[in-house]
Protein backbone atom coordinates (compact mmCIF):
# COMPACT_ATOMS: atom_id res chain seq x y z
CA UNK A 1 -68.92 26.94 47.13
CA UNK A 2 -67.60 27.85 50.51
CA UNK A 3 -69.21 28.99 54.16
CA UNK A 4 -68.16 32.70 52.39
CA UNK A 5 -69.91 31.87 49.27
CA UNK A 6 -73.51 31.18 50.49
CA UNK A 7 -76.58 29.86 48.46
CA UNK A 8 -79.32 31.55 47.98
CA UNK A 9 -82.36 30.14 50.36
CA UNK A 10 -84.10 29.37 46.93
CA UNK A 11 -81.52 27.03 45.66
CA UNK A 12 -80.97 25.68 49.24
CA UNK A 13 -84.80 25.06 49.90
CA UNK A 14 -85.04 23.35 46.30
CA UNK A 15 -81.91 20.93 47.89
CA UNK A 16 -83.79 20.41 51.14
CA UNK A 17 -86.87 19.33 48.82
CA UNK A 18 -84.87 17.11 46.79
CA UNK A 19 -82.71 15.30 49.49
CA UNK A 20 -85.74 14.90 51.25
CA UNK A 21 -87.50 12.87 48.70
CA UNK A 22 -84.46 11.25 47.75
CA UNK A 23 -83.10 9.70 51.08
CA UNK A 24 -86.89 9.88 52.50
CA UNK A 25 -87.38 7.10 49.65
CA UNK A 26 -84.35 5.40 49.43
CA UNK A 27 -85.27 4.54 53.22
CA UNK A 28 -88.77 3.46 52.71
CA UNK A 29 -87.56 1.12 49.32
CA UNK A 30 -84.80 -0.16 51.74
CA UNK A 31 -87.36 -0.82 54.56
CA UNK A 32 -89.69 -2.44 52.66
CA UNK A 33 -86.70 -5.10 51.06
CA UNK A 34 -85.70 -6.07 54.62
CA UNK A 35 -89.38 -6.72 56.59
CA UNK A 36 -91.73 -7.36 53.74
CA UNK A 37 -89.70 -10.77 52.94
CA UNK A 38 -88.98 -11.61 56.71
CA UNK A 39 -92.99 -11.36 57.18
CA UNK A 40 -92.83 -9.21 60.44
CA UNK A 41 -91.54 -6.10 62.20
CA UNK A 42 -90.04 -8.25 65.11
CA UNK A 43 -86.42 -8.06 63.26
CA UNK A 44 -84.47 -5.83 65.79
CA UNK A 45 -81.42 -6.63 63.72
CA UNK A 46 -83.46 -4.86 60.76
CA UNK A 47 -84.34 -2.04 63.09
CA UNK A 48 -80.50 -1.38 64.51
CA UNK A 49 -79.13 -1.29 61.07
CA UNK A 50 -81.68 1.37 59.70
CA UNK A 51 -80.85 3.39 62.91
CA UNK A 52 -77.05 2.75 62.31
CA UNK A 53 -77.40 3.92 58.13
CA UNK A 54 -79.96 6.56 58.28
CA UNK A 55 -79.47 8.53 61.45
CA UNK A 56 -75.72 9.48 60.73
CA UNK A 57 -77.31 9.71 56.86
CA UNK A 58 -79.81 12.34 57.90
CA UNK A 59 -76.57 14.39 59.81
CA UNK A 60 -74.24 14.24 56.80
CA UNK A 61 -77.21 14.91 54.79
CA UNK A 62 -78.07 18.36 57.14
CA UNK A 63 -74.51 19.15 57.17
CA UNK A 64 -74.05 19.55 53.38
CA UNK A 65 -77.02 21.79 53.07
CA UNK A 66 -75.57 23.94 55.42
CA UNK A 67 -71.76 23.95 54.95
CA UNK A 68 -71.48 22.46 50.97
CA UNK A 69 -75.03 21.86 48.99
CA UNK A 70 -73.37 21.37 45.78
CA UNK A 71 -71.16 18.45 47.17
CA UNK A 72 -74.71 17.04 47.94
CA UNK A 73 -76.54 17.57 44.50
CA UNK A 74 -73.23 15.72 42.82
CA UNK A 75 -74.25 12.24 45.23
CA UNK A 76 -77.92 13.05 44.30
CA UNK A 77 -77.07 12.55 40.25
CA UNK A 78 -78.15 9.21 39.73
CA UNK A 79 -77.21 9.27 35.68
CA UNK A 80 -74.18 7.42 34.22
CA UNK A 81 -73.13 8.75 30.72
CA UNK A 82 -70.15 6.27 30.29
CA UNK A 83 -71.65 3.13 28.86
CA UNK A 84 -68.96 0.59 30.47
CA UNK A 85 -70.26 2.24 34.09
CA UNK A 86 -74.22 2.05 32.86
CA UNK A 87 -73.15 -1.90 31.95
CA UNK A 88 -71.53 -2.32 35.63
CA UNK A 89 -74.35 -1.28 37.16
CA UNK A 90 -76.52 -2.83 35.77
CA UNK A 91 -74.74 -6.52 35.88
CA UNK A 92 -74.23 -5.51 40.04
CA UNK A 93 -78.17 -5.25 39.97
CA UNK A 94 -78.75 -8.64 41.22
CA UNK A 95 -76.38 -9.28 43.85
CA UNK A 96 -77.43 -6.08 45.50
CA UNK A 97 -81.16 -7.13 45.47
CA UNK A 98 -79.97 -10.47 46.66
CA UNK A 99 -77.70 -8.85 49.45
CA UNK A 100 -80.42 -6.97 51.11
CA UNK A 101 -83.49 -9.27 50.18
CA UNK A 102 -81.99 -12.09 51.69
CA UNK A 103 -82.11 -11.33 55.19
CA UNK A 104 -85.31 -10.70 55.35
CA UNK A 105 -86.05 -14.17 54.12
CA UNK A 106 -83.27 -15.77 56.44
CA UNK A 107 -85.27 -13.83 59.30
CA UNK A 108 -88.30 -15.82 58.41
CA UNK A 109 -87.25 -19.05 57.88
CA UNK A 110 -84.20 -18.81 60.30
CA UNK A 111 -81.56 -20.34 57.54
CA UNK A 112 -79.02 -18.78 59.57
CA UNK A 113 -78.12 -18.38 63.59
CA UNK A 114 -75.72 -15.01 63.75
CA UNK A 115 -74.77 -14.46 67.40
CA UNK A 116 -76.13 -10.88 68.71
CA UNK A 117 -72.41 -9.65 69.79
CA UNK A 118 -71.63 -10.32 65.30
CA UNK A 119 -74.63 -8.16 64.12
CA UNK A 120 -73.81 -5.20 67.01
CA UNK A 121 -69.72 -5.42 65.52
CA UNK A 122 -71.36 -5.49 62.13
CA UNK A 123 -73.28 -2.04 62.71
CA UNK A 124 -70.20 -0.67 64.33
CA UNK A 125 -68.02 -1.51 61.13
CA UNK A 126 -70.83 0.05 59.15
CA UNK A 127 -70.90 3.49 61.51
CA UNK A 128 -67.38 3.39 61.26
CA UNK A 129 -67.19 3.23 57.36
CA UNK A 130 -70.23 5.28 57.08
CA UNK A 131 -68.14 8.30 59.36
CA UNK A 132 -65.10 7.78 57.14
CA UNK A 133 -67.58 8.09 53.81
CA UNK A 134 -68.49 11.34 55.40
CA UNK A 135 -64.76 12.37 56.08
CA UNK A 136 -64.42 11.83 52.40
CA UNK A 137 -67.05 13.97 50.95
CA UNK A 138 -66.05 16.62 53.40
CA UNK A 139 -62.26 16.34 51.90
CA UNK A 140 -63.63 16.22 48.29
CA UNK A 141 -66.25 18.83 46.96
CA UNK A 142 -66.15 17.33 43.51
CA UNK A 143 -67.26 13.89 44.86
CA UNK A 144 -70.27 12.47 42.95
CA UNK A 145 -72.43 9.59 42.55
CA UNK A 146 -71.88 9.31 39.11
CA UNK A 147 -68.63 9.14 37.05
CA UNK A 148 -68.40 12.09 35.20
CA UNK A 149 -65.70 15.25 35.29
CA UNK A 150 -67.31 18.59 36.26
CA UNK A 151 -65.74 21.92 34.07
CA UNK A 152 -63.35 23.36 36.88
CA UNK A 153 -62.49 19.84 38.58
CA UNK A 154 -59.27 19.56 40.37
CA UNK A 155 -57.52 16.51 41.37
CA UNK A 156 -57.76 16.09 44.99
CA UNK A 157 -54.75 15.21 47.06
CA UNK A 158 -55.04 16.03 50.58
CA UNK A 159 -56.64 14.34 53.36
CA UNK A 160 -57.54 10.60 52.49
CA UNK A 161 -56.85 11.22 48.96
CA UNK A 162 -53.14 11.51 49.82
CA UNK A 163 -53.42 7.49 50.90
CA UNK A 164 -55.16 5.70 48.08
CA UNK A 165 -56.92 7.16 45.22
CA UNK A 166 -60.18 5.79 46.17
CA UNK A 167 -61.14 6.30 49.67
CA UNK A 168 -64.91 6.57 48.94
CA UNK A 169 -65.02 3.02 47.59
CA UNK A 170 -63.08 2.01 50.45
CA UNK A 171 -65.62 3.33 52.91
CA UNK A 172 -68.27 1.61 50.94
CA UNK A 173 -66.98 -1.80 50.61
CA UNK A 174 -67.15 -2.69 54.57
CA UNK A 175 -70.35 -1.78 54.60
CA UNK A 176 -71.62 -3.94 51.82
CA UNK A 177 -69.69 -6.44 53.44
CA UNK A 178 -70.84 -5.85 56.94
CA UNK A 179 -74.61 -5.32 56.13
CA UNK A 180 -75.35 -9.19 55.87
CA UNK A 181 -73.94 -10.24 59.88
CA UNK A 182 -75.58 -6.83 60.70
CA UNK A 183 -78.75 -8.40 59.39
CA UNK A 184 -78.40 -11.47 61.05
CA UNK A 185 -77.64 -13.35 57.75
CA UNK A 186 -74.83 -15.39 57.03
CA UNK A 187 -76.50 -16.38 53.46
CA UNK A 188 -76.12 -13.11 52.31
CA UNK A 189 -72.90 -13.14 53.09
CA UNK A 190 -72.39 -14.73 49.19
CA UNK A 191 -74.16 -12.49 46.91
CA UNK A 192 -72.06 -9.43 49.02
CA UNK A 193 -69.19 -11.22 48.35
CA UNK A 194 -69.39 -10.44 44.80
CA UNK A 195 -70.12 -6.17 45.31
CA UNK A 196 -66.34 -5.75 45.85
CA UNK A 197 -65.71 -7.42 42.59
CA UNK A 198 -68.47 -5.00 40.99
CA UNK A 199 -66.45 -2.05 42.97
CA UNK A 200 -62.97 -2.99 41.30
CA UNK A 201 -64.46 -2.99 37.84
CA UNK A 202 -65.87 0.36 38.40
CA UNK A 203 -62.42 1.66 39.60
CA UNK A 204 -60.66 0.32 36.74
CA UNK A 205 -63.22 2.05 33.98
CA UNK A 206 -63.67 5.02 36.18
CA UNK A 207 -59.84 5.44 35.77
CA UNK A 208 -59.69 5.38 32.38
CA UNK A 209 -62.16 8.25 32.55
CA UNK A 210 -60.48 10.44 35.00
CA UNK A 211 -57.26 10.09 33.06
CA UNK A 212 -58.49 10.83 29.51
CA UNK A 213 -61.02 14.07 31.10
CA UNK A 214 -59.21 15.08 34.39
CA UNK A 215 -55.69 17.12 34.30
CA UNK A 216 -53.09 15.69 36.53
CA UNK A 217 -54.95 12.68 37.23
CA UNK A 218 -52.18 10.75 35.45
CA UNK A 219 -49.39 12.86 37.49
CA UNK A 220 -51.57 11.96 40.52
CA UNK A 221 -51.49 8.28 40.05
CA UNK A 222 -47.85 7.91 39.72
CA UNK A 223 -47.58 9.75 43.14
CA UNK A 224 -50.15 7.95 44.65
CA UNK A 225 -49.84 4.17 43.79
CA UNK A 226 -52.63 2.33 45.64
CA UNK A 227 -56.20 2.34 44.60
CA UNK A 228 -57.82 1.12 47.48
CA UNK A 229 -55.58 -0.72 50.06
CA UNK A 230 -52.28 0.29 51.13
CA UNK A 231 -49.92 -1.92 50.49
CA UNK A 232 -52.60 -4.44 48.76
CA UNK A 233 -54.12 -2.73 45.46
């Protein structure tokens, strides 16, 4: 769907509805893990990465409606049909609980002593990544949450896509990563550790997917040889 294709205001509204309890929810749940176990709202390291995740959130989100809804329904499916990704997930349950519960915790009992000019680099990484996540979707209207092939999917070559084969996860990793120091927790540090590893297995099992449902994918690979890293993997 293109600026020369519009959607009707019923289906848009409908979006609008549905992205606004979605991310309206997703912010509240994410609130509530990060002050509920540090005991207080005095956590201005809490406060500066909501800001930094949800205010660039709201203008992707606003974008999309406007410019490319159906790119945003495909990141609102929340479904897995393959049963090795509904497996992943679910094993990757627990370290992202303990990721973003942690901090909270480490707030309240002061476990850990991360110097302000860390957590302020730590919500630049994760603007940065989160602006390059938007870059991606923007580049790739077939992008969705889930792993699934969509009748009329196309591989997609241009843009980031023409670097590694999986710029999205490559957005999302830093800010896993970064989240912890930008929460002023250095014990979190070791359950994030562990969402890269939960990333790679989703790559490799999302590959076999493409390759058996999407045409060209397997052309696409052999032209593009790194998954994530140039030069790494």
């Amino acid at each position: 769907m293109t600026d020369a294709d519009p959607v009707p205001n019923v289906e848009r509204a409908r979006l609008m509805r549905m992205a606004a309890r979605r991310f309206g929810l997703a912010g509240l749940v994410l609130a509530a893990m990060l002050f509920l176990p540090a005991g207080t709202l005095r956590y201005w390291q809490a406060w500066a990465f909501l800001a930094v995740l949800l205010v660039p959130m709201l203008a992707v989100v606003a974008y999309f409606l406007r410019k490319n809804p159906e790119v945003l329904e495909r990141r609102m499916r929340m479904k897995e049909k393959e049963p090795a990704q509904k497996a992943i997930i679910l094993c990757s349950y627990p370290f992202f609980l303990a990721a973003y519960l942690l901090p909270g915790l480490d707030r309240r009992w002061g476990w850990s002593a991360v110097p302000a000019w860390l957590v302020v680099a730590a919500d630049a990484v994760i603007l940065a990544a989160y602006l390059f996540f938007a870059r991606v979707m923007r580049e790739n209207r077939f992008l969705s949450r889930t792993v699934e092939v969509d009748r009329g999917q196309e591989v997609i070559r241009s843009g980031p896509y023409a670097v590694v084969r999986h710029p999205m996860y490559a957005a999302v990793i830093p800010m896993y990563l970064a989240g912890p120091l930008a929460l002023g927790s250095f014990w979190a540090l070791i359950p994030a550790a562990a969402i890269p590893v939960v990333i790679v297995l989703r790559i490799l099992d999302e590959e076999k997917v493409l390759c058996r449902d999407l045409e060209g994918y397997g052309e696409y690979r052999r032209q593009v040889r790194w998954r994530l890293v140039p030069g790494v993997w």
